[in-house]
PDB file of N, CA and C in Angstrom:
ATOM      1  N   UNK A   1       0.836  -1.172   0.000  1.00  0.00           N
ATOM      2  CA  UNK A   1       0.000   0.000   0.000  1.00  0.00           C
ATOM      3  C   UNK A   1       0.891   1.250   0.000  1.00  0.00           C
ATOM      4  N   UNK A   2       0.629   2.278  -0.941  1.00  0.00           N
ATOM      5  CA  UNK A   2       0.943   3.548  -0.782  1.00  0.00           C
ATOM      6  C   UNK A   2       1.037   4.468   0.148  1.00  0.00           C
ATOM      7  N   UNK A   3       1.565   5.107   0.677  1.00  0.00           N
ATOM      8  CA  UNK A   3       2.088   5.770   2.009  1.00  0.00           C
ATOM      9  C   UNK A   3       0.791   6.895   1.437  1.00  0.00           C
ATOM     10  N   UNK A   4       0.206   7.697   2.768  1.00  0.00           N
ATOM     11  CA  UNK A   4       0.076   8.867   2.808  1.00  0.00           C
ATOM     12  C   UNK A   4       0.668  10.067   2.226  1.00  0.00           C
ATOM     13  N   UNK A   5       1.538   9.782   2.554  1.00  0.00           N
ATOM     14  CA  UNK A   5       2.830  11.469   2.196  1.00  0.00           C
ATOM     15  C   UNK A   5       3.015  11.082   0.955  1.00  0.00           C
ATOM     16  N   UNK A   6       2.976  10.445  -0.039  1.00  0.00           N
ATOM     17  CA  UNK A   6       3.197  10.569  -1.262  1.00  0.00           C
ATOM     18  C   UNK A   6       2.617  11.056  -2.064  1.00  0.00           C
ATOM     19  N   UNK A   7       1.230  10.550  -1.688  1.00  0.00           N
ATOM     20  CA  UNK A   7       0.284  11.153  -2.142  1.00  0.00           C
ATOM     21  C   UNK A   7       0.301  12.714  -1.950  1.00  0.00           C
ATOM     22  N   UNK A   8       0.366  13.102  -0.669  1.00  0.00           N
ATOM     23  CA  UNK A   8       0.067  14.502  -0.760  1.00  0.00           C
ATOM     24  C   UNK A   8       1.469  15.658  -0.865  1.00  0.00           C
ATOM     25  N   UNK A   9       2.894  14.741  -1.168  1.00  0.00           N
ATOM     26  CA  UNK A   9       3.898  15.574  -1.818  1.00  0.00           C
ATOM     27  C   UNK A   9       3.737  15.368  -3.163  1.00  0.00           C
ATOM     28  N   UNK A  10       2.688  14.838  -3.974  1.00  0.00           N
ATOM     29  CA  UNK A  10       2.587  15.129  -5.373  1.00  0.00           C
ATOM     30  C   UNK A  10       1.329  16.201  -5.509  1.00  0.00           C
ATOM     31  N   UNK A  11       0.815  16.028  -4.694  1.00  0.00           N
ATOM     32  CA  UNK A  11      -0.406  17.349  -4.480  1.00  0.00           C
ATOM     33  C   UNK A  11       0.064  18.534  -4.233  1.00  0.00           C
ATOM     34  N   UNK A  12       0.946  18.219  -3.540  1.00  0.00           N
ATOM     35  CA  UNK A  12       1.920  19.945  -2.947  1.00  0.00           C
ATOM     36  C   UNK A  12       2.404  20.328  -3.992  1.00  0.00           C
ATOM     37  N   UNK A  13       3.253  19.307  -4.814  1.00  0.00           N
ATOM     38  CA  UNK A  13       3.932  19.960  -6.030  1.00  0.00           C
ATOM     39  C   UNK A  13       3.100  20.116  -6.850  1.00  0.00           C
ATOM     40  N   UNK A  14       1.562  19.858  -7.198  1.00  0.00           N
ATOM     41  CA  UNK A  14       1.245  19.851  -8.654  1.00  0.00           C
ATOM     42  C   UNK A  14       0.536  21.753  -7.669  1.00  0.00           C
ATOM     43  N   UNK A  15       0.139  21.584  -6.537  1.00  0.00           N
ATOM     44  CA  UNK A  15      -0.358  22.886  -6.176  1.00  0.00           C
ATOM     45  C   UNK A  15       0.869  24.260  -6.366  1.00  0.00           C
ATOM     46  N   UNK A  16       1.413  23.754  -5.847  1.00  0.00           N
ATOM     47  CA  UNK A  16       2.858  25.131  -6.009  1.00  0.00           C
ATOM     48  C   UNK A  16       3.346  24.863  -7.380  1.00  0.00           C
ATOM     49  N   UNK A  17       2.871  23.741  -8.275  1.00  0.00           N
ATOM     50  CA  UNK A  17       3.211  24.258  -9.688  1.00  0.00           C
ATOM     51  C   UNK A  17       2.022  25.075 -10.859  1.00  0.00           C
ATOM     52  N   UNK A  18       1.470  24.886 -10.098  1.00  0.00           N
ATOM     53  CA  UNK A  18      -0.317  25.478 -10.310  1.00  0.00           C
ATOM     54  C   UNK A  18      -0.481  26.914 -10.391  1.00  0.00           C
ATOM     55  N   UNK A  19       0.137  27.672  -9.038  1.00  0.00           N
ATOM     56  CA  UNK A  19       0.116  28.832  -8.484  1.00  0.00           C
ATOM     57  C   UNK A  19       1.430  29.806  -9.053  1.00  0.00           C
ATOM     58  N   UNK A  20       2.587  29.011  -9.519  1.00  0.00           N
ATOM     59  CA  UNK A  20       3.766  29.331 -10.131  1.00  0.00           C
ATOM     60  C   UNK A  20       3.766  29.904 -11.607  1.00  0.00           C
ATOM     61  N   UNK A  21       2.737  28.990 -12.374  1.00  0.00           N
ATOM     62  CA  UNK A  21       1.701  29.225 -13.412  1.00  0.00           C
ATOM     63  C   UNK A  21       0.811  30.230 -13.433  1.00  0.00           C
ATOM     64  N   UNK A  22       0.396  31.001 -12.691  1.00  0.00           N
ATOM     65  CA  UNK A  22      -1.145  31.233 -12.489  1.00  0.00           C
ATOM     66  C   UNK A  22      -0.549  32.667 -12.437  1.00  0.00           C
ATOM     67  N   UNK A  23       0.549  32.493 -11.680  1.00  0.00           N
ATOM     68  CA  UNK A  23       1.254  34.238 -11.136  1.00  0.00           C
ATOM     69  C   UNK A  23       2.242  34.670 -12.471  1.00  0.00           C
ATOM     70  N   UNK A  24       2.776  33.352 -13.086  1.00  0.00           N
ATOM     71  CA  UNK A  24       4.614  34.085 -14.242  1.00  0.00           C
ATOM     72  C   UNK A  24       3.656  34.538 -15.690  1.00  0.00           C
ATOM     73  N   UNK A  25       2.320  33.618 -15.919  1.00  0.00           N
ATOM     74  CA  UNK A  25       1.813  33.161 -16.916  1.00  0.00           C
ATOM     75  C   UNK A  25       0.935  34.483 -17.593  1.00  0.00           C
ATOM     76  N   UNK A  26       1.103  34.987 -18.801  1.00  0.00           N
ATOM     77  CA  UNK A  26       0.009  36.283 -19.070  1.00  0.00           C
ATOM     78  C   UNK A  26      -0.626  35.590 -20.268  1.00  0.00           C
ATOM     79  N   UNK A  27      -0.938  34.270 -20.836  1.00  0.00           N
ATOM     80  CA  UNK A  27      -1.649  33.896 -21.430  1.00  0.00           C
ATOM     81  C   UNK A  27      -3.163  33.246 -20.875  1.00  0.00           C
ATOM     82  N   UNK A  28      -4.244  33.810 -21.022  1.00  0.00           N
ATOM     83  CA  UNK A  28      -5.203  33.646 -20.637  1.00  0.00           C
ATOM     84  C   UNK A  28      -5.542  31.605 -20.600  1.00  0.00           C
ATOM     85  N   UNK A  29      -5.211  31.317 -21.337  1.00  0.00           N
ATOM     86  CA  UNK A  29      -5.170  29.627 -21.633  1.00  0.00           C
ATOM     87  C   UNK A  29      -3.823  29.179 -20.642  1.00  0.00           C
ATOM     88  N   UNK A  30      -3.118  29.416 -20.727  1.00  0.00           N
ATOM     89  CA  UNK A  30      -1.967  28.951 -19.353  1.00  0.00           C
ATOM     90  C   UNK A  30      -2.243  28.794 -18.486  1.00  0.00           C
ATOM     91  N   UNK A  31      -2.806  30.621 -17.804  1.00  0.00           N
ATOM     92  CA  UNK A  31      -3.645  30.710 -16.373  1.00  0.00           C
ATOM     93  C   UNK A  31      -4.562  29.810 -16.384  1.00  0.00           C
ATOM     94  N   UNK A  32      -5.349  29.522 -17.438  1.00  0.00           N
ATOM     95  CA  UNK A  32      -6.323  28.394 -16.820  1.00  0.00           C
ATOM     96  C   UNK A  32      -5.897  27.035 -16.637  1.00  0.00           C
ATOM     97  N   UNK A  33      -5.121  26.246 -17.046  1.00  0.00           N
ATOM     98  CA  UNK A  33      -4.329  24.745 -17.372  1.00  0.00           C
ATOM     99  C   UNK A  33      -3.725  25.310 -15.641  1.00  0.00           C
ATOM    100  N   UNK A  34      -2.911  26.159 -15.624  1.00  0.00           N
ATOM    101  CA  UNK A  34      -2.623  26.647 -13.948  1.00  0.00           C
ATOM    102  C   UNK A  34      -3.756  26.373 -13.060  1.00  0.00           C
ATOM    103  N   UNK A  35      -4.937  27.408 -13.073  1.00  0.00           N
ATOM    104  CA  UNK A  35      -5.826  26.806 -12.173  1.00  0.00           C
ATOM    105  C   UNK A  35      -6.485  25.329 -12.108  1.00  0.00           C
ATOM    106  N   UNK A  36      -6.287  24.883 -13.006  1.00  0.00           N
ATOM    107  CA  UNK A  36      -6.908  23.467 -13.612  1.00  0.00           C
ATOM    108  C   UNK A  36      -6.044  22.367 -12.316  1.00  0.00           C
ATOM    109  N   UNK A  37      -4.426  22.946 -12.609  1.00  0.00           N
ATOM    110  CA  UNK A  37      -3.496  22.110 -11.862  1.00  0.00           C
ATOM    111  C   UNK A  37      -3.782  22.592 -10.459  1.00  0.00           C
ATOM    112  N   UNK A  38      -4.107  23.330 -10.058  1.00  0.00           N
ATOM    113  CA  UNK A  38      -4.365  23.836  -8.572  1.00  0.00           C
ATOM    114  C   UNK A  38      -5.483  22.921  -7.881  1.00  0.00           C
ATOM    115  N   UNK A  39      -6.934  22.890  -9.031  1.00  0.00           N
ATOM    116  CA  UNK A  39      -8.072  22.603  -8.366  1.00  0.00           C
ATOM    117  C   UNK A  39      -7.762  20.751  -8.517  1.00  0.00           C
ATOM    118  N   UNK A  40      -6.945  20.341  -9.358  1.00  0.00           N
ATOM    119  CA  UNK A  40      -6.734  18.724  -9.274  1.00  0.00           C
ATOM    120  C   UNK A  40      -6.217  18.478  -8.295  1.00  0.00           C
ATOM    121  N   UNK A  41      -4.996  19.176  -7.434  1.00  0.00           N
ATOM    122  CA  UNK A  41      -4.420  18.762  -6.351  1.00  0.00           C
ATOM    123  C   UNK A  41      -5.098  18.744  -5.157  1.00  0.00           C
ATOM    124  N   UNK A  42      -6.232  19.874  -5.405  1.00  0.00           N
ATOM    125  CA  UNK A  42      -7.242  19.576  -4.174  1.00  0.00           C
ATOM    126  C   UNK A  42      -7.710  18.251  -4.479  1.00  0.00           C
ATOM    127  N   UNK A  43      -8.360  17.992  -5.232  1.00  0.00           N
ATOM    128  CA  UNK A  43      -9.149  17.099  -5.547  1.00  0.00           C
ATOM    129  C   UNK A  43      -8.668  16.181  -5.118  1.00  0.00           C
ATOM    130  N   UNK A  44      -7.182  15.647  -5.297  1.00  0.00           N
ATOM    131  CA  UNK A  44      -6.447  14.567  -5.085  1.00  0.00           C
ATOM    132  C   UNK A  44      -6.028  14.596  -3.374  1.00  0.00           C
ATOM    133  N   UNK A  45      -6.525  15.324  -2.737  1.00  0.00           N
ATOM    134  CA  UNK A  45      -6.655  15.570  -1.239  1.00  0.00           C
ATOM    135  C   UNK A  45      -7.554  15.159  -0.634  1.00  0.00           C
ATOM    136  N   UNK A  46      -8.484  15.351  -1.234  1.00  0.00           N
ATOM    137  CA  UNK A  46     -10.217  14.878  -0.671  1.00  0.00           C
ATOM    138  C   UNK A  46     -10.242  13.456  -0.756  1.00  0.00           C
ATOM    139  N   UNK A  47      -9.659  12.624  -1.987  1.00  0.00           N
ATOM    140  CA  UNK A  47      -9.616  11.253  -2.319  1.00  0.00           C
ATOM    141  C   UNK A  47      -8.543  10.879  -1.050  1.00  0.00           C
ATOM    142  N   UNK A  48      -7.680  11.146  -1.010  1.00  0.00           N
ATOM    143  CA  UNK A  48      -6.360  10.542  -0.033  1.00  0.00           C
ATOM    144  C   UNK A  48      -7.097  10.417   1.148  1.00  0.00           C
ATOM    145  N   UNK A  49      -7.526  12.011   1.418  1.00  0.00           N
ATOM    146  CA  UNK A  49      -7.688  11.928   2.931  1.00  0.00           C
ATOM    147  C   UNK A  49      -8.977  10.838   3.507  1.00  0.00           C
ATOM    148  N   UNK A  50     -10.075  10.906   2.199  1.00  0.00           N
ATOM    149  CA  UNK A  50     -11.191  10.331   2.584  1.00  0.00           C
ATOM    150  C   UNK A  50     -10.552   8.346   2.678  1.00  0.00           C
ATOM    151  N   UNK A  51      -9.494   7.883   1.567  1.00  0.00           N
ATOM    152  CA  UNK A  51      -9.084   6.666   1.681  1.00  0.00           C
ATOM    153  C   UNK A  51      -8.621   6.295   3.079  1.00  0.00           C
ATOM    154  N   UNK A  52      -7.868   7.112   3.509  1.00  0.00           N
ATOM    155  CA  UNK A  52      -6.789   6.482   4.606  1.00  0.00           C
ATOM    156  C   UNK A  52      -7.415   7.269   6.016  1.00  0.00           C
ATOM    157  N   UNK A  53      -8.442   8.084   6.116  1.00  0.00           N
ATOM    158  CA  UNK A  53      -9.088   8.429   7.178  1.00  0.00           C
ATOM    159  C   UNK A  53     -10.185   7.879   7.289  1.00  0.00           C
ATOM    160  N   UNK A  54     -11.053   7.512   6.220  1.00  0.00           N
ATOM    161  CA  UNK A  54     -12.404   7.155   6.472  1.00  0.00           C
ATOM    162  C   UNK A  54     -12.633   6.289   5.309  1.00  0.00           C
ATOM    163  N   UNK A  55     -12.404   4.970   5.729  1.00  0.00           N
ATOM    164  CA  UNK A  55     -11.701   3.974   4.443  1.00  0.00           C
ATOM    165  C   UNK A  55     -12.845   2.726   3.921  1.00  0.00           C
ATOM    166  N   UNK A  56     -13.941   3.347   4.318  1.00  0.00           N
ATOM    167  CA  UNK A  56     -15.624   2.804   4.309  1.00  0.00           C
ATOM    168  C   UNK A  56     -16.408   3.852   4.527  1.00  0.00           C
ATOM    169  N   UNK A  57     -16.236   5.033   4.090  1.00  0.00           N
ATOM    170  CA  UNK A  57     -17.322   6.234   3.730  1.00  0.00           C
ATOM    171  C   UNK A  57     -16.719   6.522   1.972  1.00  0.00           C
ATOM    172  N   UNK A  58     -17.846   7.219   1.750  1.00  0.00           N
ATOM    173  CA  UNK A  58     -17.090   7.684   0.774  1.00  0.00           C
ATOM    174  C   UNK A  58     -17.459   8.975   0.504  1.00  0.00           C
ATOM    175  N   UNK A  59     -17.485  10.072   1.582  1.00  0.00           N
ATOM    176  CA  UNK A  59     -17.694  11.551   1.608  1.00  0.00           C
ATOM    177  C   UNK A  59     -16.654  11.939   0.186  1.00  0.00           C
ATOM    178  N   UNK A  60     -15.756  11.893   1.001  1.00  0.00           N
ATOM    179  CA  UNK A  60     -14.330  12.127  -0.017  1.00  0.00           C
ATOM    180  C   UNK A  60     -14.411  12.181  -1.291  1.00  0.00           C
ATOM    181  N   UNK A  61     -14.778  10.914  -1.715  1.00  0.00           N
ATOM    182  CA  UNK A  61     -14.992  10.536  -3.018  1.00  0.00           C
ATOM    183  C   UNK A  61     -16.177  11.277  -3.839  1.00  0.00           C
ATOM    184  N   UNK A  62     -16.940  11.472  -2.797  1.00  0.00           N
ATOM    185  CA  UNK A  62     -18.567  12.146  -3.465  1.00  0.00           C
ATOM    186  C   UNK A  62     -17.913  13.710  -3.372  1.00  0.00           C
ATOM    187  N   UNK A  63     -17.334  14.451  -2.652  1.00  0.00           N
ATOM    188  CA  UNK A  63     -16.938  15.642  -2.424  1.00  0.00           C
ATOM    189  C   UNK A  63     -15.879  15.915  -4.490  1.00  0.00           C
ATOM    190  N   UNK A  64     -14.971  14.956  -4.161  1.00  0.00           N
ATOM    191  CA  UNK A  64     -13.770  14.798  -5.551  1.00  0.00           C
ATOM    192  C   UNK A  64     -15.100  14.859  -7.088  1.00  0.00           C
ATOM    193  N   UNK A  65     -15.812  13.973  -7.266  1.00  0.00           N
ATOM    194  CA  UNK A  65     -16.467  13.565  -8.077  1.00  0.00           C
ATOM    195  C   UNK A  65     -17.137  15.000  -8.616  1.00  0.00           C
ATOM    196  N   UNK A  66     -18.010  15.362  -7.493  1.00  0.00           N
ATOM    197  CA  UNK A  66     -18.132  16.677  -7.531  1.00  0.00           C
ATOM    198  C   UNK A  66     -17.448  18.025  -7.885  1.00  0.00           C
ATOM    199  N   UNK A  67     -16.457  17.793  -7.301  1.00  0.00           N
ATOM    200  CA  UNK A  67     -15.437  18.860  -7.639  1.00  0.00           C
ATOM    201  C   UNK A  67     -14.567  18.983  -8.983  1.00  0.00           C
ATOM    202  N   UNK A  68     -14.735  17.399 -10.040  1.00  0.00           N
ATOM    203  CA  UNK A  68     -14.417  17.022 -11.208  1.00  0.00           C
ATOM    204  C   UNK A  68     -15.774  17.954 -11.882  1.00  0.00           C
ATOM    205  N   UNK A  69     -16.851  17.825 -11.917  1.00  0.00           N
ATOM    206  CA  UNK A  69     -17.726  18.189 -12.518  1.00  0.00           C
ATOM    207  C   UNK A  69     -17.950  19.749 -12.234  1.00  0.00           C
ATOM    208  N   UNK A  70     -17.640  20.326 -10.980  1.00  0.00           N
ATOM    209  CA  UNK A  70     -17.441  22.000 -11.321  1.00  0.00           C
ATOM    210  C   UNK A  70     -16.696  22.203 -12.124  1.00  0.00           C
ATOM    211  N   UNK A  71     -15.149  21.982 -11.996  1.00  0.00           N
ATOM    212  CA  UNK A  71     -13.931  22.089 -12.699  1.00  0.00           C
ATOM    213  C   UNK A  71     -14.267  22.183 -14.073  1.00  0.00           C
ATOM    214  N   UNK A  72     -14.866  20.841 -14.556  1.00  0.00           N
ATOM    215  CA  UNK A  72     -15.139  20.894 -16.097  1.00  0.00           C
ATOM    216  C   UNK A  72     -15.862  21.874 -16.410  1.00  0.00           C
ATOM    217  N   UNK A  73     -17.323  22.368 -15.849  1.00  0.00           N
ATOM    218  CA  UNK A  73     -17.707  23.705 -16.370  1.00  0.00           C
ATOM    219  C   UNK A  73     -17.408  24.055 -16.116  1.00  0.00           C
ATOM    220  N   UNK A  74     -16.563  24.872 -15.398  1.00  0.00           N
ATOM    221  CA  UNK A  74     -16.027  26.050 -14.930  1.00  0.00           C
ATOM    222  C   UNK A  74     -14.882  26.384 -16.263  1.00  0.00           C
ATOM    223  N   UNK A  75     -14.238  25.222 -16.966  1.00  0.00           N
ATOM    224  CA  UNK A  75     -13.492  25.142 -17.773  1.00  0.00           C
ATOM    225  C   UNK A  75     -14.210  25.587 -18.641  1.00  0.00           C
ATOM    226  N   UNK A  76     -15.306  25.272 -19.267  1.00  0.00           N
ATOM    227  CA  UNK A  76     -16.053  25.235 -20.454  1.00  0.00           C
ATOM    228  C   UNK A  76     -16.214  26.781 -20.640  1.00  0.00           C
ATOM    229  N   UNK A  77     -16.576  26.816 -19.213  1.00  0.00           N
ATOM    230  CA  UNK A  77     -17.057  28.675 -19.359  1.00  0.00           C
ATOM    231  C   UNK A  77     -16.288  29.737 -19.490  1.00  0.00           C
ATOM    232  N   UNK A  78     -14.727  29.042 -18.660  1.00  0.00           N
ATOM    233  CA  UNK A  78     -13.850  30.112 -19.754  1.00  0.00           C
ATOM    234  C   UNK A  78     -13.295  29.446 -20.503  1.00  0.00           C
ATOM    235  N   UNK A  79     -13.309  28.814 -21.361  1.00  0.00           N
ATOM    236  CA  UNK A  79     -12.772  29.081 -22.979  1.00  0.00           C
ATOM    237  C   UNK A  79     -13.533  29.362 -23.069  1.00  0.00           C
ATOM    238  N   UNK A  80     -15.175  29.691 -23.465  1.00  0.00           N
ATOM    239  CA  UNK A  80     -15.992  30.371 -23.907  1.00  0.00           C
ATOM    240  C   UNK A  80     -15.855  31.746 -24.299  1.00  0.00           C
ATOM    241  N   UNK A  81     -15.432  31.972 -22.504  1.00  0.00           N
ATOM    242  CA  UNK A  81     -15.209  33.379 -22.551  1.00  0.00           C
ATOM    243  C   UNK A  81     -13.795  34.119 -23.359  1.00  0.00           C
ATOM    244  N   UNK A  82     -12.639  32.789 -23.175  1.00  0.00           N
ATOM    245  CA  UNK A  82     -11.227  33.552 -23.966  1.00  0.00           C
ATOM    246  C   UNK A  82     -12.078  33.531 -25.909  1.00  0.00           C
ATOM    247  N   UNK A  83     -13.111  32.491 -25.927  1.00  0.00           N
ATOM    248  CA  UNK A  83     -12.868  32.515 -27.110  1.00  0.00           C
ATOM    249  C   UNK A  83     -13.223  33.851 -27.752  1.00  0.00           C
ATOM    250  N   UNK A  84     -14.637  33.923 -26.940  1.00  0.00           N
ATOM    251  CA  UNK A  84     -14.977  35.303 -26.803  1.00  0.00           C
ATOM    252  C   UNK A  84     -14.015  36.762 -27.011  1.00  0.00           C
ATOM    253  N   UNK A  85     -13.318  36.824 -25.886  1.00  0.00           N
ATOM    254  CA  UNK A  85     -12.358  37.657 -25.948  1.00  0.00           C
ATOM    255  C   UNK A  85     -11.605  37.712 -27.333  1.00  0.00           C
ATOM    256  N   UNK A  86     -11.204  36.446 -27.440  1.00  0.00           N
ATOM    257  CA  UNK A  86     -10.049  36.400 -28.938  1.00  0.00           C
ATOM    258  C   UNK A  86     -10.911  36.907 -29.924  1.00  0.00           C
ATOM    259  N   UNK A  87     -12.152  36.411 -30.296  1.00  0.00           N
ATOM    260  CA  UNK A  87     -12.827  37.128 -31.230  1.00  0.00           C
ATOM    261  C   UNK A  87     -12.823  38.667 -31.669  1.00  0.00           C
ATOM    262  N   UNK A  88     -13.110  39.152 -30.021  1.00  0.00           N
ATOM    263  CA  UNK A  88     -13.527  40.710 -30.172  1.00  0.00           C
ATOM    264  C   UNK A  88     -12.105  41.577 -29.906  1.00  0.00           C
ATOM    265  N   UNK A  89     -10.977  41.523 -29.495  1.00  0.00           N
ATOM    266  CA  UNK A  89      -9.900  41.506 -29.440  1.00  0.00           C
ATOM    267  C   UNK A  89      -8.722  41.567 -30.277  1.00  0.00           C
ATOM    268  N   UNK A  90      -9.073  40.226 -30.689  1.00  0.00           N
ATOM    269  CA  UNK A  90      -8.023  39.506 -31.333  1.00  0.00           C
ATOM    270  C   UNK A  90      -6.449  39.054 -30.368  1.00  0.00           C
ATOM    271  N   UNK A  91      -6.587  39.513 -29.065  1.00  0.00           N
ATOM    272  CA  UNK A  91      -5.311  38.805 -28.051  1.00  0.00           C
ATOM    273  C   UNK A  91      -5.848  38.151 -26.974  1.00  0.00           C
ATOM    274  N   UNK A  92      -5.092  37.500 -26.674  1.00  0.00           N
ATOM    275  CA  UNK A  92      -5.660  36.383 -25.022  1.00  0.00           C
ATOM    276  C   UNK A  92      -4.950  36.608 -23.898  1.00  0.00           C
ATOM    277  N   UNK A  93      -3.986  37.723 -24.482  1.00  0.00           N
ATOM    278  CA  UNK A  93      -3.145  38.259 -23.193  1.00  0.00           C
ATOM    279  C   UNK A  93      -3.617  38.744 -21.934  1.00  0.00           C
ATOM    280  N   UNK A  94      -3.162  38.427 -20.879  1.00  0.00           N
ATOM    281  CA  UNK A  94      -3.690  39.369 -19.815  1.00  0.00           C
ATOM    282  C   UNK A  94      -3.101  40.450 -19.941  1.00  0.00           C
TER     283      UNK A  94
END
């Protein structure tokens, strides 16, 4: 079985590589693949913690599942909106 801490030193790094992104990045499509990597590492927190804390519930899992399905619209709605932007624009720069 997989240790705890592994799990959540690949969460740490995909989060501080998320936020590293989110701050250097002035392409509107970057920043988002950035937040994308931010909100997965949560995600991958809720699963860990709910496995190895509460290892016959499945809050965790229903919380993650959930949080897959904001993510995706939340995605949808901005490219919508960059596409938007690029249209009337023509840049995606911040």
């Amino acid at each position: 079985m997989i240790k705890m801490e592994y799990y959540l030193i690949i969460s740490t790094l995909m989060f501080f590589i998320g936020i590293y992104g989110f701050i250097t990045r002035k392409n509107m499509i970057a920043v988002l693949v950035s937040l994308e990597l931010m909100l997965n590492a949560v995600e991958i927190n809720f699963a860990v913690f709910n496995r190895y804390l509460f290892p016959n519930q499945f809050e965790g899992m229903f919380f993650t599942f959930f949080g897959i399905v904001i993510t995706a619209s939340e995605t949808v709605v901005a490219l919508a909106i960059i596409i938007n932007a690029y249209r009337t624009i023509g840049n995606i720069e911040i």
